[in-house]
Protein backbone atom coordinates (compact mmCIF):
# COMPACT_ATOMS: atom_id res chain seq x y z
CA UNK A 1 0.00 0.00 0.00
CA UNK A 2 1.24 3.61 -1.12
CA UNK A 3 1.96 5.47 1.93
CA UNK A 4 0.79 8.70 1.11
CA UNK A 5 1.44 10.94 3.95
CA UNK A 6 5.39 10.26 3.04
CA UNK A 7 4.44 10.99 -0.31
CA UNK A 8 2.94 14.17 0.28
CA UNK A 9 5.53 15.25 2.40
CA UNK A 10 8.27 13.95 -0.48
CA UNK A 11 6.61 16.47 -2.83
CA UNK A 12 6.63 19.48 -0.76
CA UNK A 13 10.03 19.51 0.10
CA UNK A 14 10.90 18.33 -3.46
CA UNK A 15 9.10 21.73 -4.44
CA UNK A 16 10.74 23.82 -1.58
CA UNK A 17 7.55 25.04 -0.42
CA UNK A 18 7.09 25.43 3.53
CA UNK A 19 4.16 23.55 4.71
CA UNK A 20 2.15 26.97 4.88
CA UNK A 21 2.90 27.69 1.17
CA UNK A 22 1.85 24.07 0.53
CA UNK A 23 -1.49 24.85 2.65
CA UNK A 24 -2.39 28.16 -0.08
CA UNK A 25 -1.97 25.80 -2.66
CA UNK A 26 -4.79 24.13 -1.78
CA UNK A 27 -6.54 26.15 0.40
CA UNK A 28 -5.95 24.97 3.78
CA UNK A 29 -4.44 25.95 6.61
CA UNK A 30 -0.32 24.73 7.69
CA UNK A 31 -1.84 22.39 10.39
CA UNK A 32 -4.06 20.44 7.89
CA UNK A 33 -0.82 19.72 5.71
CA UNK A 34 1.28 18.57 8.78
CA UNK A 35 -1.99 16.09 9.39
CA UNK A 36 -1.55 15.01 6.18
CA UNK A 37 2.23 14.50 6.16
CA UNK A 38 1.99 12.89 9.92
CA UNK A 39 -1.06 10.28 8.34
CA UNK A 40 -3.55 12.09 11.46
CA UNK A 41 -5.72 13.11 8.78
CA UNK A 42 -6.22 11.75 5.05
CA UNK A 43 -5.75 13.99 2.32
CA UNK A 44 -8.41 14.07 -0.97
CA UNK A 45 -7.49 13.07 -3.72
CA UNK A 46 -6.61 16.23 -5.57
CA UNK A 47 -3.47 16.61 -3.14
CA UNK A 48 -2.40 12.83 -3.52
CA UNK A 49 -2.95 13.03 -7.33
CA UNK A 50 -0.62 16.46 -7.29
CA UNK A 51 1.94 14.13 -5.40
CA UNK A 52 1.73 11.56 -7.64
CA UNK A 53 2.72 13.61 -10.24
CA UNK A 54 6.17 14.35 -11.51
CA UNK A 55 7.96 17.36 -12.78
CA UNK A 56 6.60 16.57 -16.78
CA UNK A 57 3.21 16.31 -14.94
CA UNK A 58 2.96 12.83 -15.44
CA UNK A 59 0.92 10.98 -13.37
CA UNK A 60 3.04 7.86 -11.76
CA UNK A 61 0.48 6.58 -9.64
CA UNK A 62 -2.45 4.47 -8.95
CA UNK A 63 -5.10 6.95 -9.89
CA UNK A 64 -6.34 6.63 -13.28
CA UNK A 65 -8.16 9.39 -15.03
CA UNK A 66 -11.38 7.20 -14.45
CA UNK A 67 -10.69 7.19 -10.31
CA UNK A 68 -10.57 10.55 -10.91
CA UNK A 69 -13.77 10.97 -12.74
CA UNK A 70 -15.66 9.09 -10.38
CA UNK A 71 -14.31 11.03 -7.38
CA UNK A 72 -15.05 14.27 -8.92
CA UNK A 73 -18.54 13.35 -9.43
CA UNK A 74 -19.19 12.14 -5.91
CA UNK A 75 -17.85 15.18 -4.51
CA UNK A 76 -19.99 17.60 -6.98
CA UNK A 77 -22.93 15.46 -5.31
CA UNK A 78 -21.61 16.31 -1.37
CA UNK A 79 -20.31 12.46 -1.26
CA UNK A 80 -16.33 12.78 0.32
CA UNK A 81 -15.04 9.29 -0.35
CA UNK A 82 -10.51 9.32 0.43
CA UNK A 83 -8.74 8.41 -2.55
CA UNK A 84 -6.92 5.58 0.53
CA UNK A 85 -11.15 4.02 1.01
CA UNK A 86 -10.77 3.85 -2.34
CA UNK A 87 -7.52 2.02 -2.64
CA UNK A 88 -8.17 -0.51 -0.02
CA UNK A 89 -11.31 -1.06 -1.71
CA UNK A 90 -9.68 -1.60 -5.10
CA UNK A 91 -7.25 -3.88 -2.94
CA UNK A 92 -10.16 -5.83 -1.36
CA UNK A 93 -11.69 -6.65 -4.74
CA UNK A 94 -8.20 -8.19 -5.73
CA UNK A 95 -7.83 -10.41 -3.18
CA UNK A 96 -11.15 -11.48 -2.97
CA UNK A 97 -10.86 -12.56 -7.22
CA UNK A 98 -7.85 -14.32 -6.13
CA UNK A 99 -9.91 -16.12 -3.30
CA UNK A 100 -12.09 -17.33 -5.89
């Protein structure tokens, strides 16, 4: 499993932003970003997809354009579902195939 609180963390120091200038770029405040980068609190999936993104903006991670899709559209209907739910979810469906 991707751990993404080290990932998040990873990308803001690989962009030299502070935590607080990492909190305007998404509209939040420092302490939410250091509750992301400690795993207290999950982040959505627009800040994991932005650290699963390299420098040519390509996307290295497990988040396909259709994860994305779907998440978009729950949240434009008040529905907050964590890109990690959504992961372990994927995961679960896996093993249980396997099981089969």
């Amino acid at each position: 499993m991707i751990d993404f609180s080290q990932l998040i963390k990873n990308k803001r120091l690989e962009a030299g932003e502070t935590q607080r200038a990492f909190a305007e770029r998404f509209g939040v405040c420092r302490v939410t970003v250091s509750y992301w980068e400690n795993g207290k609190v999950e982040a959505p999936y627009k800040v994991i997809d932005y650290a699963l993104t390299d420098r040519e903006g390509k996307n290295f991670g497990a988040i396909d354009d259709s994860v994305k899709m779907f998440l978009a559209f729950l949240s434009r209907k008040g529905i907050t579902v964590s890109i990690g739910l959504y992961l372990e979810f994927m995961e679960s469906i896996k093993l249980k195939g396997k099981n089969e």
